[in-house]
C-alpha atoms as a PDB file:
ATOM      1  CA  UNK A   1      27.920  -7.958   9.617  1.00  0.00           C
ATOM      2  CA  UNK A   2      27.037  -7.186  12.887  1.00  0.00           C
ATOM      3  CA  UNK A   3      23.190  -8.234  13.728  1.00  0.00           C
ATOM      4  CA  UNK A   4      21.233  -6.691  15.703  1.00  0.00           C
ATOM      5  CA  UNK A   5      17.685  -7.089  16.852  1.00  0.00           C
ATOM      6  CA  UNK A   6      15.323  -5.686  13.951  1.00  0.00           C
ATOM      7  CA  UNK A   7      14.088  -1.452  14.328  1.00  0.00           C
ATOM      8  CA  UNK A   8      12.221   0.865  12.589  1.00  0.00           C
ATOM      9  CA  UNK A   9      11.312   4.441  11.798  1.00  0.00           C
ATOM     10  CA  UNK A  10       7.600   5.488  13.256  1.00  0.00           C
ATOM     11  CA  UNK A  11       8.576   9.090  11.966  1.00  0.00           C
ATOM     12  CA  UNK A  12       6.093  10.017   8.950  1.00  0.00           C
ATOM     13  CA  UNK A  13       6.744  10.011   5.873  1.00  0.00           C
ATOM     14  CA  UNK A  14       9.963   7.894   6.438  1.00  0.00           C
ATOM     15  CA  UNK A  15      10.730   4.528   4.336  1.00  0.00           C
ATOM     16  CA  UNK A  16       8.499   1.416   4.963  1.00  0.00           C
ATOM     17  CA  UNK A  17      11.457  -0.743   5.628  1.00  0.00           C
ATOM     18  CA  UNK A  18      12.868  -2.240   9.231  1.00  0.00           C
ATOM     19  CA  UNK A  19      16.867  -2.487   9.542  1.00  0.00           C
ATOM     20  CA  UNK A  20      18.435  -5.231  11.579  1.00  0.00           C
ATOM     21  CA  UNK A  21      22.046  -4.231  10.579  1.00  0.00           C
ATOM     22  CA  UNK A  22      24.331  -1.976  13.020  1.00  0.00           C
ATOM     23  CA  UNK A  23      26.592  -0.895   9.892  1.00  0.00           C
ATOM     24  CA  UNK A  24      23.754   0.442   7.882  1.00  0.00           C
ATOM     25  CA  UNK A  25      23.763   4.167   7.775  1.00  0.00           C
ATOM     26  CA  UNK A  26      19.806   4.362   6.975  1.00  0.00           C
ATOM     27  CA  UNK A  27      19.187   2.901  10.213  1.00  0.00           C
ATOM     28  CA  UNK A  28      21.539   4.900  11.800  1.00  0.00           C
ATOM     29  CA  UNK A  29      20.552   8.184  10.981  1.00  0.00           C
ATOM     30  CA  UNK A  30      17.256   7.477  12.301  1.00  0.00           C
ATOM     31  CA  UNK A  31      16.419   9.838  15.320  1.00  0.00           C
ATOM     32  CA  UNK A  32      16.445   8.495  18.729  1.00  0.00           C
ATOM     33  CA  UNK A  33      12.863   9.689  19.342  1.00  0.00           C
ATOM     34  CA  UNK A  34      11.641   7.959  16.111  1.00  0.00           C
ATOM     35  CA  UNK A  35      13.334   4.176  16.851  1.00  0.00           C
ATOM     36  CA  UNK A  36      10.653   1.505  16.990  1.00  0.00           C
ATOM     37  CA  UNK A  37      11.473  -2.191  18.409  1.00  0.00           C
ATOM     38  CA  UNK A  38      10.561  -4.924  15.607  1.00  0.00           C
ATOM     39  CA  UNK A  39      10.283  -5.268  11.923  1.00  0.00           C
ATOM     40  CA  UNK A  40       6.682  -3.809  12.184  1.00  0.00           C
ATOM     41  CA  UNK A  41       5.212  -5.913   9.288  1.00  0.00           C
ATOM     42  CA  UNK A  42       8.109  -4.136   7.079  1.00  0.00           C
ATOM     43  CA  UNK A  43      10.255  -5.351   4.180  1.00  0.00           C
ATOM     44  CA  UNK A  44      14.053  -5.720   5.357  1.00  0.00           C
ATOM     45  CA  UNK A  45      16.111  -2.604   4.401  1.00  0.00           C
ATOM     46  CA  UNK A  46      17.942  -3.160   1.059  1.00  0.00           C
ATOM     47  CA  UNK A  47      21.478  -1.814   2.395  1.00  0.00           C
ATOM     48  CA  UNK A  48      20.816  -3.830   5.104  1.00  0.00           C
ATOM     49  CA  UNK A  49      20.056  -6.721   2.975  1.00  0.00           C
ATOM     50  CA  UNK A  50      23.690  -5.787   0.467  1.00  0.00           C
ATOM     51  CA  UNK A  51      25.843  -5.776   4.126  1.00  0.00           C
ATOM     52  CA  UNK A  52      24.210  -9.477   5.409  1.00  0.00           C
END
């Protein structure tokens, strides 16, 4: 796993979860314009959580 520091989606309407996982596609098909620093009060990502 490679760690990285914890992001988000602030797009609406997109999943209430924060990734912290490089590998994860859900995180990284997140737009550029949407990527928010932090967990934002946010469960951790459950592919993120199967790749830790």
């Amino acid at each position: 796993m490679a760690k990285v520091p914890p992001f988000h989606s602030n797009k609406p309407n997109a999943k209430n979860v924060y990734h912290d996982n490089d590998k994860c596609t859900e995180g990284n098909n997140i737009e550029r314009q949407y990527l928010a620093p932090g967990t934002g009060g946010r469960p951790r990502c459950e592919h993120c959580n199967r790749l830790a």
